[in-house]
N, C-alpha and C. Protein backbone atom coordinates (compact mmCIF):
# COMPACT_ATOMS: atom_id res chain seq x y z
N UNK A 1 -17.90 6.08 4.22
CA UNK A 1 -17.20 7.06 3.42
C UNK A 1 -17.57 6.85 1.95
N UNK A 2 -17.76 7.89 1.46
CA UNK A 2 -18.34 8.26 0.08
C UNK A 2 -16.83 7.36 -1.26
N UNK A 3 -17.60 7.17 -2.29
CA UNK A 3 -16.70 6.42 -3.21
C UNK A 3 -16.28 7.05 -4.28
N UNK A 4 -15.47 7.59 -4.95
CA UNK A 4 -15.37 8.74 -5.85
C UNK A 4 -14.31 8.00 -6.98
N UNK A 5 -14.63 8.06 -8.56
CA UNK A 5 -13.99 7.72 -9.29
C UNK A 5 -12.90 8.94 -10.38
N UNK A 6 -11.61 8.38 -10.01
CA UNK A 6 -10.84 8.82 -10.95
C UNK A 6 -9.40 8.30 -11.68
N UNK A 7 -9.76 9.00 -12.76
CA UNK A 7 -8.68 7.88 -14.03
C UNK A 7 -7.00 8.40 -13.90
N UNK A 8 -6.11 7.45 -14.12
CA UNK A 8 -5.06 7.59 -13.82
C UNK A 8 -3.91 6.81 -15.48
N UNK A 9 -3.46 7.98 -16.07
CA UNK A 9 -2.47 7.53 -16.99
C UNK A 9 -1.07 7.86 -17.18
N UNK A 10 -0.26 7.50 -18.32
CA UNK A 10 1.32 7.92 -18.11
C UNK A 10 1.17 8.34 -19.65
N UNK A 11 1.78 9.30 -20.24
CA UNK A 11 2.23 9.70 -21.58
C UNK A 11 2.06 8.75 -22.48
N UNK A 12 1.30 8.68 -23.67
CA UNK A 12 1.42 7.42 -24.52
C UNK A 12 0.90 6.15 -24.10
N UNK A 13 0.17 6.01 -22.87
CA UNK A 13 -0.67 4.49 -22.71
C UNK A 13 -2.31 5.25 -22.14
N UNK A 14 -3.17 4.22 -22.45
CA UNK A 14 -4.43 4.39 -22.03
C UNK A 14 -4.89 4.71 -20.71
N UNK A 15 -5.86 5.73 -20.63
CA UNK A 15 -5.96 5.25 -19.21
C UNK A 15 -6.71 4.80 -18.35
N UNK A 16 -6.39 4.43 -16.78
CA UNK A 16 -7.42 3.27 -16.52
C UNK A 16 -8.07 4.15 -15.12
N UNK A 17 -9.47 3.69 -14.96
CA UNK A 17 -10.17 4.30 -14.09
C UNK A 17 -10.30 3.26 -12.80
N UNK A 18 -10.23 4.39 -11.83
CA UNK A 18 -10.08 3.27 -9.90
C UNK A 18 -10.67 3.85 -9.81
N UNK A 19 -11.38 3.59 -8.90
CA UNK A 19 -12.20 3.79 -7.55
C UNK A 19 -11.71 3.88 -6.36
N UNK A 20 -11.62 5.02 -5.57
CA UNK A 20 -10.80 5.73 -4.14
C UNK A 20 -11.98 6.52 -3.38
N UNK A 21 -11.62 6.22 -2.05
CA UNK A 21 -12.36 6.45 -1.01
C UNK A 21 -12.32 8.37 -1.06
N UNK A 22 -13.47 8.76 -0.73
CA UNK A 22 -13.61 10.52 -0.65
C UNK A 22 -12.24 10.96 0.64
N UNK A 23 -11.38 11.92 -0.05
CA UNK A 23 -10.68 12.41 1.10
C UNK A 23 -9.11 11.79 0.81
N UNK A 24 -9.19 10.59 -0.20
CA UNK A 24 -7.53 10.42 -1.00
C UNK A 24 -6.78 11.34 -1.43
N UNK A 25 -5.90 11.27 -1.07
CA UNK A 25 -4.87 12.57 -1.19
C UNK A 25 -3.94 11.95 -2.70
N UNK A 26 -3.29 13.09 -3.25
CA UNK A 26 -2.24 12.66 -4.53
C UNK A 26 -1.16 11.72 -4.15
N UNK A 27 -0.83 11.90 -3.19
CA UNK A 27 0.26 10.86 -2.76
C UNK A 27 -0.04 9.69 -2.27
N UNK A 28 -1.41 9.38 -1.54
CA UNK A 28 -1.28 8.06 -1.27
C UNK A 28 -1.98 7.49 -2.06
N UNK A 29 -3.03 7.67 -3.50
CA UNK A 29 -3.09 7.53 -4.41
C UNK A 29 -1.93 7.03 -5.38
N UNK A 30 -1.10 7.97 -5.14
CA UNK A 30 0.55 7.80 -6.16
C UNK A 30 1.14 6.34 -5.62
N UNK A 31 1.50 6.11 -4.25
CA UNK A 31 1.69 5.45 -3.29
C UNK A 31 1.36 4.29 -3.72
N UNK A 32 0.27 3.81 -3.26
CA UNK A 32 -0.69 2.97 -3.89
C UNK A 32 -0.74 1.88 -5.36
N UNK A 33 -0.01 2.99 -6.35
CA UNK A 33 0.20 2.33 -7.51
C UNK A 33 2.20 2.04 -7.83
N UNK A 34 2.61 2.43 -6.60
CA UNK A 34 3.79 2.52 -6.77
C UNK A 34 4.58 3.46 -7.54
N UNK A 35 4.09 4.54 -7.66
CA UNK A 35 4.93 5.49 -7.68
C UNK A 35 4.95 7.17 -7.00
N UNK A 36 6.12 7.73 -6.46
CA UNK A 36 6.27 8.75 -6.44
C UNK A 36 6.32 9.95 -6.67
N UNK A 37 6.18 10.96 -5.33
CA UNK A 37 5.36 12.02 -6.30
C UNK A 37 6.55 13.17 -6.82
N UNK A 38 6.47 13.81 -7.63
CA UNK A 38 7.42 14.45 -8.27
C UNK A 38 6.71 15.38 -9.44
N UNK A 39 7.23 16.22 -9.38
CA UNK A 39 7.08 17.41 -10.93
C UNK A 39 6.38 17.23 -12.14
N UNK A 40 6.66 16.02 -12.73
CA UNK A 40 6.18 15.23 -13.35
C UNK A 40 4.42 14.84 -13.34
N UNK A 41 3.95 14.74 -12.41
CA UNK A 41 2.56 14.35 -11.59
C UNK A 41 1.53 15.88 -12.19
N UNK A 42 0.98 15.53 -12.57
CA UNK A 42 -0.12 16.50 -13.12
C UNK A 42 -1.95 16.01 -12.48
N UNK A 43 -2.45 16.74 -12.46
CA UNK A 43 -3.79 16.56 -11.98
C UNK A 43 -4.80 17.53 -13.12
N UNK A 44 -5.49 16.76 -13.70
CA UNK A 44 -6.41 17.51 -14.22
C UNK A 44 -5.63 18.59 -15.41
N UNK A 45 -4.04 18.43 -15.45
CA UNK A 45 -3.42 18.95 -16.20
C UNK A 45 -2.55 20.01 -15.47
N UNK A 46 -2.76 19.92 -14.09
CA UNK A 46 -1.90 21.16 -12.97
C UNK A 46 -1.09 20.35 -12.34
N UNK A 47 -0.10 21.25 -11.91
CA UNK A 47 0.65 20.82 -10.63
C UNK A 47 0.23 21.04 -9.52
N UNK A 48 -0.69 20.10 -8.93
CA UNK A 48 -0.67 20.25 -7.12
C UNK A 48 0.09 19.45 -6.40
N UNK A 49 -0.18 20.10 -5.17
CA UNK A 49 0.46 19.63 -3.50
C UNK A 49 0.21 17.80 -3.32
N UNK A 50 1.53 17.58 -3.36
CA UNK A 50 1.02 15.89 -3.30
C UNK A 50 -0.16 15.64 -1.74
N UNK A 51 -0.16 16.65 -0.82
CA UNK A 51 -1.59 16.52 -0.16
C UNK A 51 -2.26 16.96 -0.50
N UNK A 52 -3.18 17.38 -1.67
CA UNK A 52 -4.13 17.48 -2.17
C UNK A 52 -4.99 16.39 -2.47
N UNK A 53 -6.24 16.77 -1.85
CA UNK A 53 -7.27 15.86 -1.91
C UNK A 53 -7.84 15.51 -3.47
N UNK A 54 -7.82 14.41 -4.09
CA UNK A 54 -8.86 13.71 -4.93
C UNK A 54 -10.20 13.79 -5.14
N UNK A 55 -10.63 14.42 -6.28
CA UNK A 55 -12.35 14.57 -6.58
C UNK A 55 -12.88 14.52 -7.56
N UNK A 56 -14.04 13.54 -7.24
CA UNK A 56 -14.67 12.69 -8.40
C UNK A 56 -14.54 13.42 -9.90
N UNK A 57 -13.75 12.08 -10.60
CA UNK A 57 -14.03 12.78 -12.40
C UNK A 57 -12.31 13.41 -12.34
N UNK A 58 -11.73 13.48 -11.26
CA UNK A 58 -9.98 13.98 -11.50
C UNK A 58 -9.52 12.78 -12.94
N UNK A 59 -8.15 13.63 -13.30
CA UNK A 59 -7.52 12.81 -14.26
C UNK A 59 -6.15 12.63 -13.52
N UNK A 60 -5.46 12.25 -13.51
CA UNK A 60 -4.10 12.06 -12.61
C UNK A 60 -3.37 11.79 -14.23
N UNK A 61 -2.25 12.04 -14.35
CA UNK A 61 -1.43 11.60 -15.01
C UNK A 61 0.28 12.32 -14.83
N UNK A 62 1.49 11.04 -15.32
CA UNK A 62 2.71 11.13 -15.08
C UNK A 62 3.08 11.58 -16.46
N UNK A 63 3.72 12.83 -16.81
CA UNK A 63 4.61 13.03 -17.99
C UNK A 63 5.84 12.85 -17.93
N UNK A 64 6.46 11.84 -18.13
CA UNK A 64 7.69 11.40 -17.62
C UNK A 64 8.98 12.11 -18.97
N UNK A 65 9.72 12.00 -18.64
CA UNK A 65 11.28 12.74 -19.44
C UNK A 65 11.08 11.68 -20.28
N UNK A 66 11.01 12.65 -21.81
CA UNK A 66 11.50 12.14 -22.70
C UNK A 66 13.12 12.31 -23.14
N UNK A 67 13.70 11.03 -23.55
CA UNK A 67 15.25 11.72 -23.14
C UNK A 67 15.45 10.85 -25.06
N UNK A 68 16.43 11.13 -25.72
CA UNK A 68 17.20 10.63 -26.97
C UNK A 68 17.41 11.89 -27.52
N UNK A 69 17.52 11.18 -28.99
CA UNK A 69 17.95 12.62 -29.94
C UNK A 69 18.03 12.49 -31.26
């Protein structure tokens, strides 16, 4: 199985690039790093189907609630 690289960050930190097998889906990707998938979860800057497949050069990132005041 083919090897496909893509980078994964959260709001405000750097981000870091893995390496995942061709055919990784958003969730067990998410999974994987310990976290869940939710609204929040952007791909490439979209909201997809946490079964959506992973492809080389994706950006994954979490925009999590900013909450104060």
């Amino acid at each position: 199985m083919a090897k496909m690289t893509v980078r994964f960050g959260q709001l405000a930190k750097p981000l870091s690039t893995s390496t995942i097998a061709e055919g990784t889906t958003l969730e067990y990707f998410l999974e994987n790093r310990n976290y869940e998938y939710s609204s929040s979860v952007r791909v490439n800057g979209r909201v997809v189907g946490k079964t959506s497949e992973l492809h080389n050069g994706d950006i994954v990132t979490i925009i999590e609630s900013v909450e104060g005041g």
